[in-house]
PDB file of N, CA and C in Angstrom:
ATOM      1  N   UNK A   1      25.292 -46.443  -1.404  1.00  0.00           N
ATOM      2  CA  UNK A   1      23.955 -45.928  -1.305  1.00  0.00           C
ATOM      3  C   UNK A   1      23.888 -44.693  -0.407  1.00  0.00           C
ATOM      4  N   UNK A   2      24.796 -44.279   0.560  1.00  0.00           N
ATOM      5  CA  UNK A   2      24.398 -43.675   1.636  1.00  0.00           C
ATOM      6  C   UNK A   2      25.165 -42.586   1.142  1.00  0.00           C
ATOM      7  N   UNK A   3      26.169 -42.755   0.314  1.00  0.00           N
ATOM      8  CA  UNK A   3      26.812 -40.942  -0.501  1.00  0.00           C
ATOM      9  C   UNK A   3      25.662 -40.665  -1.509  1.00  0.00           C
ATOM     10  N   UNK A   4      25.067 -41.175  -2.217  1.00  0.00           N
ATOM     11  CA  UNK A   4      23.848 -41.057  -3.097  1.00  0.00           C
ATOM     12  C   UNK A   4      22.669 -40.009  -2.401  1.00  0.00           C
ATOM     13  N   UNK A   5      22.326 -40.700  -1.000  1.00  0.00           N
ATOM     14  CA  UNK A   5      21.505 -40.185   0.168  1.00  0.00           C
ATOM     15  C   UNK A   5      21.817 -38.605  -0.066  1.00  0.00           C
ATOM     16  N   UNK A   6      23.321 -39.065   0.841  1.00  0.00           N
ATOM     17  CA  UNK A   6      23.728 -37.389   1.154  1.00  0.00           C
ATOM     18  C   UNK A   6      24.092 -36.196   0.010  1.00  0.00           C
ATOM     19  N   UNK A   7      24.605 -37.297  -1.446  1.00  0.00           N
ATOM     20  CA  UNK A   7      24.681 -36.562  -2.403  1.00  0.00           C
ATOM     21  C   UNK A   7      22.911 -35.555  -2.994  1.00  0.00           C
ATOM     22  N   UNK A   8      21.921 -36.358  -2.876  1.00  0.00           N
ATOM     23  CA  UNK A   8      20.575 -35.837  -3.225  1.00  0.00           C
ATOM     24  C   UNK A   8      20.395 -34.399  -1.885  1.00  0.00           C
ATOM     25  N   UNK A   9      20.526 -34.805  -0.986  1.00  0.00           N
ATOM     26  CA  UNK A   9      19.989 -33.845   0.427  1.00  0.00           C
ATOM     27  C   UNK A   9      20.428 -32.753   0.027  1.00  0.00           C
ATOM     28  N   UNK A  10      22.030 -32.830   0.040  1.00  0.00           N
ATOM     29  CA  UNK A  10      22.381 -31.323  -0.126  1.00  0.00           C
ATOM     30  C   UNK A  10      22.055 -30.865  -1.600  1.00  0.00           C
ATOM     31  N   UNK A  11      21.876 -31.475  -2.348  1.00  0.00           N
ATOM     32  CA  UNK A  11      21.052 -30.769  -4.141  1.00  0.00           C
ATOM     33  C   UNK A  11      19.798 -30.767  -3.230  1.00  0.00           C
ATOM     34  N   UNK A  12      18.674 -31.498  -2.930  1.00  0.00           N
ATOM     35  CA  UNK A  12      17.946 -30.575  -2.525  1.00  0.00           C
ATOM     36  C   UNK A  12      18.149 -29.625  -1.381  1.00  0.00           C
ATOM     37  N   UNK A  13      18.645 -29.541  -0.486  1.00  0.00           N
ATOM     38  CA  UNK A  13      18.875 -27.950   0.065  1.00  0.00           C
ATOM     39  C   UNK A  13      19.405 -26.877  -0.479  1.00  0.00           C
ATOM     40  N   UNK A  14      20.118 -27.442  -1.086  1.00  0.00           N
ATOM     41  CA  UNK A  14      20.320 -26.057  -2.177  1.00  0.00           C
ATOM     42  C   UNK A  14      19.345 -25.650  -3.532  1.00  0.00           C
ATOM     43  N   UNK A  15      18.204 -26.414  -3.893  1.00  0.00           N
ATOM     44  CA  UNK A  15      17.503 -26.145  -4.467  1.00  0.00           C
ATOM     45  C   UNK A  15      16.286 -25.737  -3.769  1.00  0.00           C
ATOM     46  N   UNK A  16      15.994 -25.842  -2.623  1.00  0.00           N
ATOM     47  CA  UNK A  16      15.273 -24.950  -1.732  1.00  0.00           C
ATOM     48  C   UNK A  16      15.792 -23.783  -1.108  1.00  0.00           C
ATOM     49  N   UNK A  17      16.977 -23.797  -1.017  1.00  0.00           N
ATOM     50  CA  UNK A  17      17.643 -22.512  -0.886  1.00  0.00           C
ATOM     51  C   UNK A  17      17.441 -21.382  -2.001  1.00  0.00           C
ATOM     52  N   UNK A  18      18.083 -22.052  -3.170  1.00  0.00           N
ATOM     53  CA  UNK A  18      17.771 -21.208  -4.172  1.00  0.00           C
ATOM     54  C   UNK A  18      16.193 -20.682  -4.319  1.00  0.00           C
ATOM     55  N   UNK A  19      14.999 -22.034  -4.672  1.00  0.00           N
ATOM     56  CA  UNK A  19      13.861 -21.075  -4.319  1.00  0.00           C
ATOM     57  C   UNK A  19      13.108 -20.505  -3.312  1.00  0.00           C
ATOM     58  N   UNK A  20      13.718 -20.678  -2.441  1.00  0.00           N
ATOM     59  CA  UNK A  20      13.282 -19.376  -1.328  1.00  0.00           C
ATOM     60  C   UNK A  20      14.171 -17.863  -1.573  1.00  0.00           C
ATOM     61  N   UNK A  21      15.174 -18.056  -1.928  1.00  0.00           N
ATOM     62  CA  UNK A  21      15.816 -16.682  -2.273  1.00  0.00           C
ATOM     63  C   UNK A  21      15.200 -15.905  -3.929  1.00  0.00           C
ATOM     64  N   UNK A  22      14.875 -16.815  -4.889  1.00  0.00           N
ATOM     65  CA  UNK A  22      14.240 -16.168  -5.882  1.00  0.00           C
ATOM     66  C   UNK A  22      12.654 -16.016  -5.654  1.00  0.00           C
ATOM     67  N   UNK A  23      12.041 -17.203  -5.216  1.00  0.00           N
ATOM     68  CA  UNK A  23      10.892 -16.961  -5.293  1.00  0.00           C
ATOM     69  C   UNK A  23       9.905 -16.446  -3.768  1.00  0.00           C
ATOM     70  N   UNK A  24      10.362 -17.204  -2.753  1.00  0.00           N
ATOM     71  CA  UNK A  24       9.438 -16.961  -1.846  1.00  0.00           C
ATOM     72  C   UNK A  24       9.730 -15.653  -1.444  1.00  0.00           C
ATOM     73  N   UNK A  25      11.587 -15.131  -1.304  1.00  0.00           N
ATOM     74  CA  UNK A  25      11.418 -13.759  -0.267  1.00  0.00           C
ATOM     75  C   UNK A  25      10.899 -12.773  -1.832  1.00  0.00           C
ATOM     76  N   UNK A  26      10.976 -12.646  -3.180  1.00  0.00           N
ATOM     77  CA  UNK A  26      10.595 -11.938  -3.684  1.00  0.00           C
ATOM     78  C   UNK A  26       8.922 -11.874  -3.535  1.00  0.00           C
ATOM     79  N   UNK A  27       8.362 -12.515  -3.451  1.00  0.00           N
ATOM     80  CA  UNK A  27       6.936 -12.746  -2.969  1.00  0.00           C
ATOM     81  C   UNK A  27       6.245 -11.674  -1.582  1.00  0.00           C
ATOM     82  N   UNK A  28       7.367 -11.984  -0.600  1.00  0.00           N
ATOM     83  CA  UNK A  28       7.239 -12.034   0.787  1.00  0.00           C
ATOM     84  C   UNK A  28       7.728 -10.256   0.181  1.00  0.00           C
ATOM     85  N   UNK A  29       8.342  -9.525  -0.241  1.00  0.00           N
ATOM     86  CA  UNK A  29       8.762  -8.247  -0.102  1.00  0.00           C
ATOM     87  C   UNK A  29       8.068  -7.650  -1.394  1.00  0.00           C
ATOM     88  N   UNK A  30       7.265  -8.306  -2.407  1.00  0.00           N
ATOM     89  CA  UNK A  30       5.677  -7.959  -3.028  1.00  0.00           C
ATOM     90  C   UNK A  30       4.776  -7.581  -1.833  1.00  0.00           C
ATOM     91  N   UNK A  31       4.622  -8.880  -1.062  1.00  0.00           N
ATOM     92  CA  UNK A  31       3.113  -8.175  -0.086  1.00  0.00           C
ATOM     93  C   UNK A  31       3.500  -7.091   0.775  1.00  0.00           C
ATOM     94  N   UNK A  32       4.667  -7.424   1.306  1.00  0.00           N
ATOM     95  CA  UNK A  32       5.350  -6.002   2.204  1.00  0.00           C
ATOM     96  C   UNK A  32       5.142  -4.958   1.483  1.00  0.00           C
ATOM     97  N   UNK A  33       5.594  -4.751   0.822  1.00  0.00           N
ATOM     98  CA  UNK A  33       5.480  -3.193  -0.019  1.00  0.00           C
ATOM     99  C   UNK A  33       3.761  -3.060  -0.638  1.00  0.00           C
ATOM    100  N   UNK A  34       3.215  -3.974  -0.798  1.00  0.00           N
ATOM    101  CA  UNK A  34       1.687  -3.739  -1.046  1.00  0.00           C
ATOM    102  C   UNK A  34       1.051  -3.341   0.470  1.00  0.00           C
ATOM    103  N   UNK A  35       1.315  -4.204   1.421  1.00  0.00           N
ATOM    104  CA  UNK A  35       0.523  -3.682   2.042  1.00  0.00           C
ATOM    105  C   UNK A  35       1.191  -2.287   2.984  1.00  0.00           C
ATOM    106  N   UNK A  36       2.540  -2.093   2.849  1.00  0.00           N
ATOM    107  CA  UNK A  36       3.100  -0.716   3.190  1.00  0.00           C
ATOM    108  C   UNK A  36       2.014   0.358   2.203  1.00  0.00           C
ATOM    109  N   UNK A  37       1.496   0.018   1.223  1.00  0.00           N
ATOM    110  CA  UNK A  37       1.012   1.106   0.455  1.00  0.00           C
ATOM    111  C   UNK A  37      -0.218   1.316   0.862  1.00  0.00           C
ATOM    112  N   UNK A  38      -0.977  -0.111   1.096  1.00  0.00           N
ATOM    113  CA  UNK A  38      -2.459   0.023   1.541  1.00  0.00           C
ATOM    114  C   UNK A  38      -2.594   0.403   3.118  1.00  0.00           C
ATOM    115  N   UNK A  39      -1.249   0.494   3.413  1.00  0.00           N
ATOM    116  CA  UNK A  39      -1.418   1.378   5.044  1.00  0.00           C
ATOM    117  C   UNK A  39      -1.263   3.013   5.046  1.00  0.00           C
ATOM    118  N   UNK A  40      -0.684   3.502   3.751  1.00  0.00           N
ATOM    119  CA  UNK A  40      -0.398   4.665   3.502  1.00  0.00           C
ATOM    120  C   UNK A  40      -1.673   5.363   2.863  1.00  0.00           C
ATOM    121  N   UNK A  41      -2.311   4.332   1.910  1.00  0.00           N
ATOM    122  CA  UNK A  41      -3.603   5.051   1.675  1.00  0.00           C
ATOM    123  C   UNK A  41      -4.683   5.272   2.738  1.00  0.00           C
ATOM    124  N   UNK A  42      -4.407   4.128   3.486  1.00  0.00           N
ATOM    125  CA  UNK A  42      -5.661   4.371   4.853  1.00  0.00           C
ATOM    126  C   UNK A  42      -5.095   5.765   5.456  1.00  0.00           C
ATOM    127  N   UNK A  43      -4.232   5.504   5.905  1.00  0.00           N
ATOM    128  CA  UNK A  43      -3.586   6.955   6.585  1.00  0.00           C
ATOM    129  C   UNK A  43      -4.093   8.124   5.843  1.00  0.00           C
ATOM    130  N   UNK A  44      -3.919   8.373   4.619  1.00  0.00           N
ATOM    131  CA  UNK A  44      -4.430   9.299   3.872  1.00  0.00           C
ATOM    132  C   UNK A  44      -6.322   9.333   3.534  1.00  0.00           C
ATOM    133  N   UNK A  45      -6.807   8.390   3.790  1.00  0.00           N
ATOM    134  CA  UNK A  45      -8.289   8.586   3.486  1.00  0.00           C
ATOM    135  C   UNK A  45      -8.429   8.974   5.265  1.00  0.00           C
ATOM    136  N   UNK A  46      -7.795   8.567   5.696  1.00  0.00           N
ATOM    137  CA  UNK A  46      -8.702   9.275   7.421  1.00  0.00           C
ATOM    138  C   UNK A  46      -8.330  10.400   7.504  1.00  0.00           C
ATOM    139  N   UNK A  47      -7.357  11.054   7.378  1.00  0.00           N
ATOM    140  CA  UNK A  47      -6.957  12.260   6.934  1.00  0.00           C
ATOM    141  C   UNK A  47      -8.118  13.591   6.173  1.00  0.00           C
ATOM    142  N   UNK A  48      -8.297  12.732   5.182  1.00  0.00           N
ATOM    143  CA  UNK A  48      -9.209  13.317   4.136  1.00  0.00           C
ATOM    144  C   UNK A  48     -10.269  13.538   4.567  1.00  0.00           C
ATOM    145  N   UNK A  49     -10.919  12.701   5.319  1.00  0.00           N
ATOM    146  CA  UNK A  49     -12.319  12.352   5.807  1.00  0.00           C
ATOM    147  C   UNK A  49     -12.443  12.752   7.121  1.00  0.00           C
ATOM    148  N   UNK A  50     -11.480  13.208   7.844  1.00  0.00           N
ATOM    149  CA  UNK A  50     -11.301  13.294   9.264  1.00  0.00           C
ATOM    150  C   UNK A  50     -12.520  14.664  10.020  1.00  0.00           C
ATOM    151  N   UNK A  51     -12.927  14.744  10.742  1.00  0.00           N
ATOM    152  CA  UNK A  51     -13.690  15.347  11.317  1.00  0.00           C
ATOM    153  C   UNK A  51     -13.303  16.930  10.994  1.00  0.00           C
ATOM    154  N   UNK A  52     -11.717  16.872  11.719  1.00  0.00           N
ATOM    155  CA  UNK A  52     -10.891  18.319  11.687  1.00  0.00           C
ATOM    156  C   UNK A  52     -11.267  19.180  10.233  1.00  0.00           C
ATOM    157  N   UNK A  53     -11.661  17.811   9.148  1.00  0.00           N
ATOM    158  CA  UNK A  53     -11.723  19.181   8.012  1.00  0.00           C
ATOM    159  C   UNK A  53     -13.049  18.910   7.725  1.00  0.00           C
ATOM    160  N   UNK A  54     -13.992  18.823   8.266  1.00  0.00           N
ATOM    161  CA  UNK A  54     -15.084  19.166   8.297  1.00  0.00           C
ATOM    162  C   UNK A  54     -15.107  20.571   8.285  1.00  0.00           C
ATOM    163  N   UNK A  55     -15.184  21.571   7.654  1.00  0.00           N
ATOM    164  CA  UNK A  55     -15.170  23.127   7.450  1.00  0.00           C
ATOM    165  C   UNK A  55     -16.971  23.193   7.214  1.00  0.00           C
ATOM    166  N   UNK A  56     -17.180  24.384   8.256  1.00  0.00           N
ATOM    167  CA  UNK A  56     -18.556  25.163   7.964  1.00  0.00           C
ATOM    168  C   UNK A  56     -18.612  26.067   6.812  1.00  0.00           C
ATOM    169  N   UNK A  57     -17.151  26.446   6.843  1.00  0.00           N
ATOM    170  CA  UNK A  57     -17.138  28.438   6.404  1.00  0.00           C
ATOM    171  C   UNK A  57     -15.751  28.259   5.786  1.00  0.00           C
ATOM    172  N   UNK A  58     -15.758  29.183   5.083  1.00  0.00           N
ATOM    173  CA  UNK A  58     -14.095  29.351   4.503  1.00  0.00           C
ATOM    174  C   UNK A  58     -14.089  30.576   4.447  1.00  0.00           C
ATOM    175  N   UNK A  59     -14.563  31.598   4.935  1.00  0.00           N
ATOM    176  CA  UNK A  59     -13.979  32.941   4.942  1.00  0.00           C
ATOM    177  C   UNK A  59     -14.910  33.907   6.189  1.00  0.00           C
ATOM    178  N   UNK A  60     -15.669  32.939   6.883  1.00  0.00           N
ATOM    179  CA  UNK A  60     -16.196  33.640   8.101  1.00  0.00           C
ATOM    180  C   UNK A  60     -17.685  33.593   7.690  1.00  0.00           C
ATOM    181  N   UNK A  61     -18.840  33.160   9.016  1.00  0.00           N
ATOM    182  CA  UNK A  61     -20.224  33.491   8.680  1.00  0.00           C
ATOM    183  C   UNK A  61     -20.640  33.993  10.047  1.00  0.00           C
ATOM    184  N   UNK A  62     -21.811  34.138  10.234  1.00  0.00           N
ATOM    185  CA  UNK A  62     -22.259  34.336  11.551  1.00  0.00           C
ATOM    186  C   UNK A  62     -22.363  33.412  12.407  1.00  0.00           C
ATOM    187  N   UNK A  63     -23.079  33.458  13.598  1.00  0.00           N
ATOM    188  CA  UNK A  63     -23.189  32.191  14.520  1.00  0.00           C
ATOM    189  C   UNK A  63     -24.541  31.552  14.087  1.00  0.00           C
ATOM    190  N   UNK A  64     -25.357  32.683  13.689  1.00  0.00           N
ATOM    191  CA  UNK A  64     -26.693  31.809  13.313  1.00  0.00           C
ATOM    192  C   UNK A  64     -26.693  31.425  11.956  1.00  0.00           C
ATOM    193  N   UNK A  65     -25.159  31.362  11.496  1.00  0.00           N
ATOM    194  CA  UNK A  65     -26.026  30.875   9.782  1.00  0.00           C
ATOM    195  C   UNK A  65     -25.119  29.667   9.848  1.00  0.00           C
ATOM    196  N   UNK A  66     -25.679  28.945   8.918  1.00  0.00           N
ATOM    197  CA  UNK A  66     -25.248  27.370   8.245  1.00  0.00           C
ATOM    198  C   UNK A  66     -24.435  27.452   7.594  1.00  0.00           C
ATOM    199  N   UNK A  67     -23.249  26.508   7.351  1.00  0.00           N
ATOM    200  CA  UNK A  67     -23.023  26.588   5.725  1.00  0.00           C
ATOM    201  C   UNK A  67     -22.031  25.865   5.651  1.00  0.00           C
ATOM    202  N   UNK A  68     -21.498  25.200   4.207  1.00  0.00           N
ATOM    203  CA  UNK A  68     -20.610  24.331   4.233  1.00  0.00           C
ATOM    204  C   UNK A  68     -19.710  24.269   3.038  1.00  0.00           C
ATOM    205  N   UNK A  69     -18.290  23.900   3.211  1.00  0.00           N
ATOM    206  CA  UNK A  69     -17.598  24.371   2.103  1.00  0.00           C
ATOM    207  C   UNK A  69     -17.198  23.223   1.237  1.00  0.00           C
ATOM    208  N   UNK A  70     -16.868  22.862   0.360  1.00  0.00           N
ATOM    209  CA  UNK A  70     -16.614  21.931  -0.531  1.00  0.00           C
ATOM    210  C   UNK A  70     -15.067  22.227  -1.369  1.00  0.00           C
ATOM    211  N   UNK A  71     -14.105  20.898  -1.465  1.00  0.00           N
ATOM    212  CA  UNK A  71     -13.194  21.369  -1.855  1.00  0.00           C
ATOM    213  C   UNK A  71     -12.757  20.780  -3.210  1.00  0.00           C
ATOM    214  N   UNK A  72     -12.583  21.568  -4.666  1.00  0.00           N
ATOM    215  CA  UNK A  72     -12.139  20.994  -6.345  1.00  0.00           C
ATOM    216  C   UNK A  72     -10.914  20.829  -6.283  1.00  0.00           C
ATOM    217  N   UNK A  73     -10.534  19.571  -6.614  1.00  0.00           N
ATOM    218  CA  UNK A  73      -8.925  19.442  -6.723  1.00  0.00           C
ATOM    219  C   UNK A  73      -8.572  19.209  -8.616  1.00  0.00           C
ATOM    220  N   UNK A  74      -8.255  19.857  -9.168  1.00  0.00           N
ATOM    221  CA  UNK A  74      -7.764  19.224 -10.470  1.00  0.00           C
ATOM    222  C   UNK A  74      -6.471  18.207 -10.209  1.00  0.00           C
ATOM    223  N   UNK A  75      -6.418  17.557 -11.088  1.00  0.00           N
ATOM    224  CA  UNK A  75      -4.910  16.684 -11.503  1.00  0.00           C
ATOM    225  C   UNK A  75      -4.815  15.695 -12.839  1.00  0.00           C
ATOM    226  N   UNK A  76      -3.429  15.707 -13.092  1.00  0.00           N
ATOM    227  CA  UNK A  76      -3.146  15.373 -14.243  1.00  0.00           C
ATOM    228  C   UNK A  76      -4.228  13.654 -14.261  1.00  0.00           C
ATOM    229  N   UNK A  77      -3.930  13.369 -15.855  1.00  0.00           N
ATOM    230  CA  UNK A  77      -4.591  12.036 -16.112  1.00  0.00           C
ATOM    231  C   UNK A  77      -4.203  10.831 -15.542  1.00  0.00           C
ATOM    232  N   UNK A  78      -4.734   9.594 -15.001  1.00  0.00           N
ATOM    233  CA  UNK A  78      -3.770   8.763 -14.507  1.00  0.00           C
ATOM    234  C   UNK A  78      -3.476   7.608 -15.552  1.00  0.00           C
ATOM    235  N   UNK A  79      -4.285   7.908 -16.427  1.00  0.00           N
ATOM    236  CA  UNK A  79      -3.778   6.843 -17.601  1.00  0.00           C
ATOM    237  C   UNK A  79      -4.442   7.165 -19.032  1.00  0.00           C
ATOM    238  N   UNK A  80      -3.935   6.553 -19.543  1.00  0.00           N
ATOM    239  CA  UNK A  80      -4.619   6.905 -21.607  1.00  0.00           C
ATOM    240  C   UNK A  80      -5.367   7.461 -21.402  1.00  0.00           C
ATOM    241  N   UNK A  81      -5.546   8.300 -22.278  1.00  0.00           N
ATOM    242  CA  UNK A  81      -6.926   8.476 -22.670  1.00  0.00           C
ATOM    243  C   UNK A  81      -7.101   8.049 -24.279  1.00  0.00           C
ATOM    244  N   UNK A  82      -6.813   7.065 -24.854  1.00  0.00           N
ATOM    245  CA  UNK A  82      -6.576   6.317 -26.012  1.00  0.00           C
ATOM    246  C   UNK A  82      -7.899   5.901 -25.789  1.00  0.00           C
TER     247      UNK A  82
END
């Protein structure tokens, strides 16, 4: 009975071995790289939005006038247009 024991333990440790190496760390290095991306977009929207490019003028105004510049970006499609 007691090689039976030890015969099951190590099949299951090695079948928890195995799914932690297929399933959990592939999981675990999904959210890593998701949220590596959703830290890269934040970085880039504060950027975007950041005070510094707050622009009045893009080619010079006076001190008493207003004014504010706006910026068009074209770019390719990001998916079908089917």
């Amino acid at each position: 009975g007691i090689s039976q024991l030890t015969d099951g333990a190590d099949e299951l440790a090695e079948g928890m071995k195995k799914y932690s190496e297929e399933a959990i760390n592939k999981l675990t290095d999904s959210l890593t790289d998701t949220l590596d991306d959703v830290s890269d977009l934040t970085d880039r929207l504060k950027a975007v939005t950041g005070d510094e490019l707050s622009y009045k003028n893009y080619s010079g105004i006076s001190k008493d006038m207003d004014g504010s510049v706006k910026f068009i970006i074209s770019t390719d499609s990001i998916g079908d247009n089917n």
